[in-house]
N, C-alpha and C. Protein backbone atom coordinates (compact mmCIF):
# COMPACT_ATOMS: atom_id res chain seq x y z
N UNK A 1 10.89 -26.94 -11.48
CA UNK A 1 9.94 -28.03 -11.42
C UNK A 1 10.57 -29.19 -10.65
N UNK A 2 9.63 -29.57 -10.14
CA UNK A 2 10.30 -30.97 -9.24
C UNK A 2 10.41 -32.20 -9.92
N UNK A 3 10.67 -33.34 -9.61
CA UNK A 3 10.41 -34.52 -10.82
C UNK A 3 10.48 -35.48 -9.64
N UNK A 4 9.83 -36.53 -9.86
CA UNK A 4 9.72 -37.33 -9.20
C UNK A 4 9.46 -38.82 -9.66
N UNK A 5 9.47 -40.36 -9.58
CA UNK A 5 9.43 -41.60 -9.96
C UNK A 5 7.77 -41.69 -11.17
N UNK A 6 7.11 -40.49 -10.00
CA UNK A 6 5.33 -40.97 -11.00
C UNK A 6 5.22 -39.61 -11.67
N UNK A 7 5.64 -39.03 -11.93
CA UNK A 7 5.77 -37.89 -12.96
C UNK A 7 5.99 -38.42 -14.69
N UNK A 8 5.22 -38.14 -15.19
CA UNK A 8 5.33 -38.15 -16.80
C UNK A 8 5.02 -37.40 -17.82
N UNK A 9 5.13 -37.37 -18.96
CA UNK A 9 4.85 -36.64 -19.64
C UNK A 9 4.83 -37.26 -21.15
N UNK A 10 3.96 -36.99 -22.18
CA UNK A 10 3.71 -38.03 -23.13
C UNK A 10 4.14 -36.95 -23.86
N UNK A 11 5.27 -37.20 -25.36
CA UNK A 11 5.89 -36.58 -26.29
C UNK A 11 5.57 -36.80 -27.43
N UNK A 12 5.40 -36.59 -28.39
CA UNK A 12 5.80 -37.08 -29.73
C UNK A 12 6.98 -36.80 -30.50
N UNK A 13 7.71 -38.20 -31.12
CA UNK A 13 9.01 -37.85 -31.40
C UNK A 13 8.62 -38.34 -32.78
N UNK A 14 9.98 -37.99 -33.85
CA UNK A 14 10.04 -38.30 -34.51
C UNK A 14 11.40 -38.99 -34.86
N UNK A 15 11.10 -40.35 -35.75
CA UNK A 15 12.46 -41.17 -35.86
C UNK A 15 12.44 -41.66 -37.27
N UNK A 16 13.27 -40.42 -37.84
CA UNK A 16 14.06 -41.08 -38.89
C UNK A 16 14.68 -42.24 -39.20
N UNK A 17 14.44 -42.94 -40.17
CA UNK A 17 15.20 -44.16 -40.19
C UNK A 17 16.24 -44.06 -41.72
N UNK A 18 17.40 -44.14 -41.22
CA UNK A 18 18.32 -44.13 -42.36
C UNK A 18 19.36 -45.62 -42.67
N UNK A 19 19.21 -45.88 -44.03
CA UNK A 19 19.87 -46.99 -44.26
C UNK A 19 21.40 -47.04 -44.61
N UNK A 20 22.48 -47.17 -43.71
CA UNK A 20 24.26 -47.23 -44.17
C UNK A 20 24.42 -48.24 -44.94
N UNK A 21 24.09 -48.51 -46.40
CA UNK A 21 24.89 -50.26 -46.82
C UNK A 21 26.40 -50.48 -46.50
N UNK A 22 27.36 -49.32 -46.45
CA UNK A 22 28.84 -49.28 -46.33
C UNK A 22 29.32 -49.84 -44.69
N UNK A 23 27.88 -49.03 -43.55
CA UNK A 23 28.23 -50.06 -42.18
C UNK A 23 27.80 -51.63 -42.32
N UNK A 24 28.70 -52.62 -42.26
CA UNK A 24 28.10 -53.64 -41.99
C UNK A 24 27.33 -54.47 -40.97
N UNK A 25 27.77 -53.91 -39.63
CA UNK A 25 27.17 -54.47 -38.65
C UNK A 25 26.33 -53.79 -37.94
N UNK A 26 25.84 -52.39 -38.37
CA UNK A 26 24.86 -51.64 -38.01
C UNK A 26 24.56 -50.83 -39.09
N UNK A 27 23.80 -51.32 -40.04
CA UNK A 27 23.47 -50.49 -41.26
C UNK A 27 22.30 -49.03 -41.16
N UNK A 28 21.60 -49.55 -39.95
CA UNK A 28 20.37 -48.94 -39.64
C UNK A 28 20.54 -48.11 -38.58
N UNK A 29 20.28 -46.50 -38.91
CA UNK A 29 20.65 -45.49 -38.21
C UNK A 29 19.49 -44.79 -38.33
N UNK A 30 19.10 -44.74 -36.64
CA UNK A 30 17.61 -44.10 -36.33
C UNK A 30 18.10 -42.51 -35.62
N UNK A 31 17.21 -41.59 -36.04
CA UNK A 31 17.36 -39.73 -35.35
C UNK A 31 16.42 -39.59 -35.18
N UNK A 32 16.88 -39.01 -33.91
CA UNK A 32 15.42 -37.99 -33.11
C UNK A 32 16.08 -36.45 -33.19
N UNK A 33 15.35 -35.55 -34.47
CA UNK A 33 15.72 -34.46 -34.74
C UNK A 33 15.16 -33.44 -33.09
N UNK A 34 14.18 -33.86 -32.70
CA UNK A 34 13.87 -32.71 -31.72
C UNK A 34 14.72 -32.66 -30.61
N UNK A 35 15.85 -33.75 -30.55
CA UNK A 35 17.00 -33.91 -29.48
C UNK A 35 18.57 -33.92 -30.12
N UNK A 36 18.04 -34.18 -31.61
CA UNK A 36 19.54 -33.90 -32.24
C UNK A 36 20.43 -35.09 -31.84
N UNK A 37 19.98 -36.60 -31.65
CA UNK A 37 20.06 -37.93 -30.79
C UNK A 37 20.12 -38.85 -31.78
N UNK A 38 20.98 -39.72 -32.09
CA UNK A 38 20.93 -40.99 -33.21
C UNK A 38 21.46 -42.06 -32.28
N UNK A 39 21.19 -43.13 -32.77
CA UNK A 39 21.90 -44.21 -32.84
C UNK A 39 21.57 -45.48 -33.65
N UNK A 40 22.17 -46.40 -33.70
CA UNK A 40 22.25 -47.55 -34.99
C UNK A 40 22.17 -48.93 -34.35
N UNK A 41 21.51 -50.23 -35.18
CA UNK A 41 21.44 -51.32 -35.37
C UNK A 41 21.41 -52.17 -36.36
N UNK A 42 21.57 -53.39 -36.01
CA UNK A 42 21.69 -54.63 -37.30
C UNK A 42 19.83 -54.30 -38.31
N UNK A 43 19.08 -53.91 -37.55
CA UNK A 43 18.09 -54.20 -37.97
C UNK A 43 17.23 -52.81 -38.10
N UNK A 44 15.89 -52.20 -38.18
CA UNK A 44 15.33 -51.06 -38.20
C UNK A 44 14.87 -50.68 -36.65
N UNK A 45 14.31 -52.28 -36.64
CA UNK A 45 13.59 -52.10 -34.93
C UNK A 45 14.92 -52.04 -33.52
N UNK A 46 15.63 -52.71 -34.38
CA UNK A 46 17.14 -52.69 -33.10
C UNK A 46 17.36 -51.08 -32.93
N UNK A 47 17.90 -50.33 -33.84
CA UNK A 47 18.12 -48.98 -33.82
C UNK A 47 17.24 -48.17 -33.28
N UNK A 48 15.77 -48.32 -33.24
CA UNK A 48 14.91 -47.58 -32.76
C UNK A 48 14.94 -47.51 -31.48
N UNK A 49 15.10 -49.13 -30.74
CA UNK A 49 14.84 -48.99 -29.68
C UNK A 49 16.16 -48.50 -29.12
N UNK A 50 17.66 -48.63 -29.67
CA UNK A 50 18.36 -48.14 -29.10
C UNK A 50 18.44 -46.80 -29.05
N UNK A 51 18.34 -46.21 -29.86
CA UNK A 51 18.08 -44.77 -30.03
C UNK A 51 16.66 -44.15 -28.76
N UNK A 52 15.59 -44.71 -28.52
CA UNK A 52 14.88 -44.84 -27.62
C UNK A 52 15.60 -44.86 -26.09
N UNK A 53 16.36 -46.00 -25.72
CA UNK A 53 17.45 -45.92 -24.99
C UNK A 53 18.21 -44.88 -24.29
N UNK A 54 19.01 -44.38 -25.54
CA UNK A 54 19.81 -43.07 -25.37
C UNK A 54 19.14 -42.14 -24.95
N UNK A 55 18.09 -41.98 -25.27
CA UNK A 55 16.74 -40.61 -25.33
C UNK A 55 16.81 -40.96 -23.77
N UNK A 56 16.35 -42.44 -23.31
CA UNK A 56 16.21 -42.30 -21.64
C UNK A 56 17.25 -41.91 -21.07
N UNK A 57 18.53 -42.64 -21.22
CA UNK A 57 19.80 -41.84 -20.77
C UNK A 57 19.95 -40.59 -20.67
N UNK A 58 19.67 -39.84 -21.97
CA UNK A 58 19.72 -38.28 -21.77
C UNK A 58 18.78 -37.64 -20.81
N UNK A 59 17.58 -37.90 -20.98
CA UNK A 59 16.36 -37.76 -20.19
C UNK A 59 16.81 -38.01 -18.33
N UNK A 60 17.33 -38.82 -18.19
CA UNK A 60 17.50 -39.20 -16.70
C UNK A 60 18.62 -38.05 -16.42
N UNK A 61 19.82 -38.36 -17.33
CA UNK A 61 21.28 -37.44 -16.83
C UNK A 61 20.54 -35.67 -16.38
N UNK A 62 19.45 -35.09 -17.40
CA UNK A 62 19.15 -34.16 -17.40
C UNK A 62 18.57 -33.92 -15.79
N UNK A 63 17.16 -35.00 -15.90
CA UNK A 63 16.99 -34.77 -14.25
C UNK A 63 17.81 -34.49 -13.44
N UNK A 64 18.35 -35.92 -12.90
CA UNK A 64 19.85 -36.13 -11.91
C UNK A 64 20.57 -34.21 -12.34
N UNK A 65 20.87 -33.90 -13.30
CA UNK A 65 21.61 -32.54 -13.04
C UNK A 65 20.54 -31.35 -12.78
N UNK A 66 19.12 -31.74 -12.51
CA UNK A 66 18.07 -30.59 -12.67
C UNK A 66 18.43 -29.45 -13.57
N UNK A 67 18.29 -30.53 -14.53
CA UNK A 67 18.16 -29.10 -15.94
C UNK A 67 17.27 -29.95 -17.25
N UNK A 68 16.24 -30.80 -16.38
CA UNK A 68 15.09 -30.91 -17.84
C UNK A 68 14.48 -30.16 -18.11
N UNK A 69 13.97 -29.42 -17.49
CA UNK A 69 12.82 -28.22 -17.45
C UNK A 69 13.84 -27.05 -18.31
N UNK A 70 14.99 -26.79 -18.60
CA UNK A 70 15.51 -25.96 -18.71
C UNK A 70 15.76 -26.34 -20.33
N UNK A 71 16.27 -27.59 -20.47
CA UNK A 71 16.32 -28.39 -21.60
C UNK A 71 15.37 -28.13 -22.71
N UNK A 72 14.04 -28.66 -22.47
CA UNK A 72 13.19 -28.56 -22.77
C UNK A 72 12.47 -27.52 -23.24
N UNK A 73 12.72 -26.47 -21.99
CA UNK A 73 12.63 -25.42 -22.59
C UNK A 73 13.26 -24.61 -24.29
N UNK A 74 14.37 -25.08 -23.89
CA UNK A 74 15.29 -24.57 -24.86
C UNK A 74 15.04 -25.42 -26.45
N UNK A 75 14.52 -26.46 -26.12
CA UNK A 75 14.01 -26.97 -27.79
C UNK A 75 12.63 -26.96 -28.17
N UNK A 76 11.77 -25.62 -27.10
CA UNK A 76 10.32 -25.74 -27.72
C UNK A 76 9.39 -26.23 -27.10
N UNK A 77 9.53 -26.86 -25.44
CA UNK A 77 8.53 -27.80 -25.24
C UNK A 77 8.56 -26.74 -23.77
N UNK A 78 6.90 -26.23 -24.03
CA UNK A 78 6.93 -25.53 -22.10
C UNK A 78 5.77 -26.71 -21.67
N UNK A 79 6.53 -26.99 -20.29
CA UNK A 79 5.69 -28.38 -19.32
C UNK A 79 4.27 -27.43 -19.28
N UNK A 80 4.44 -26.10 -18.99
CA UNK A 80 3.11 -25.87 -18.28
C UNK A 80 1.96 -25.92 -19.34
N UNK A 81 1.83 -25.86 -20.82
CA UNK A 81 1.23 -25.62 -21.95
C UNK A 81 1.52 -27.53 -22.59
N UNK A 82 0.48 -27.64 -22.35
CA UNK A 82 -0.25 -29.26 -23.29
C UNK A 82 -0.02 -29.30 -24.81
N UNK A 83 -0.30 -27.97 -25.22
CA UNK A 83 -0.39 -27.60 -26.34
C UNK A 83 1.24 -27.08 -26.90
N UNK A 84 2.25 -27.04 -26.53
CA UNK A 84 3.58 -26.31 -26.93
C UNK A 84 4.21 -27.47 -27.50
N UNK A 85 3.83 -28.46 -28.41
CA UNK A 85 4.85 -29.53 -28.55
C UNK A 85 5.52 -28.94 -29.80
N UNK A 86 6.41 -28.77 -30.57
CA UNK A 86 6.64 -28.78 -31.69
C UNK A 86 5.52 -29.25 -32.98
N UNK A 87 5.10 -28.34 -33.54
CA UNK A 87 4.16 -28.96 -34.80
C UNK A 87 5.39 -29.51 -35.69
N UNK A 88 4.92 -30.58 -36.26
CA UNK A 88 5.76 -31.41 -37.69
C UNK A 88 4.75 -31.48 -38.98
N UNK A 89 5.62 -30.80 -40.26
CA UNK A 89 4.21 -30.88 -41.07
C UNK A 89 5.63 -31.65 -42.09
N UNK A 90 5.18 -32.40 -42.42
CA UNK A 90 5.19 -33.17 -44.05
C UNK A 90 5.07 -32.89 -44.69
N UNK A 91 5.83 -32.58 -45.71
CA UNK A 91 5.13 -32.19 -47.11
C UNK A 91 6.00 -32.85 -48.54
N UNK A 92 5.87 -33.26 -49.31
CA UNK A 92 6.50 -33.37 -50.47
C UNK A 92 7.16 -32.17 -51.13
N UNK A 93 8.70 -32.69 -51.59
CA UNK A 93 9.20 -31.69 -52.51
C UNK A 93 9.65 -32.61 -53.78
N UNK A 94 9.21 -31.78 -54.91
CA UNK A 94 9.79 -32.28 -55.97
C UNK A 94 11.10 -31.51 -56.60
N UNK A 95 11.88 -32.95 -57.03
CA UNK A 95 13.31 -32.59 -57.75
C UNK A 95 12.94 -32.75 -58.59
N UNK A 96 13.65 -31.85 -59.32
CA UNK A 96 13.73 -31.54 -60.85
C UNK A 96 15.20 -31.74 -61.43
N UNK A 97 15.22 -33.18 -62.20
CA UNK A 97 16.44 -33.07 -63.24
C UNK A 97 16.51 -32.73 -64.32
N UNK A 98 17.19 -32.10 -65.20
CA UNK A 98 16.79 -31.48 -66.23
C UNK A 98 17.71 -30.69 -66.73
């Protein structure tokens, strides 16, 4: 696939948000499981967007080496199918102490 400046593609990610009280200056640690991608901030929204960030970094390095399409491939997502995104289902589990 070629890639080019007006080429896009709309994803849905998902971003965990996890709270460190033990980090002090970045307590807030955001993951994007479908890239296996974290990173952290002072705040919830700081982390997101940095973690957002990184995602572009990776995203660009991949182009520049022409291996998104290959990438992508490999975690589930085919460009040519609209429909191939990863389904995410939610569900509740209950613990039992006892």
């Amino acid at each position: 696939m070629c890639y080019n400046k007006f080429m896009s593609i709309q994803f849905p990610i998902t971003i965990k948000i996890l709270y460190e009280k033990e980090a002090k200056d970045a307590p807030y640690v955001a993951y994007i499981p479908e890239f296996d991608l974290s990173s952290c901030g002072k705040t919830e929204k700081e982390a997101r967007k940095n973690v957002k960030e990184a995602l572009e970094l990776v995203i660009e390095e991949l182009k520049k080496q022409n291996k998104l399409e290959e990438y992508l491939t490999d975690i589930g997502i085919d460009l040519k199918k609209s429909s191939s995104f990863p389904k995410i289902i939610i569900e509740p589990f209950v613990f039992r102490f006892s």
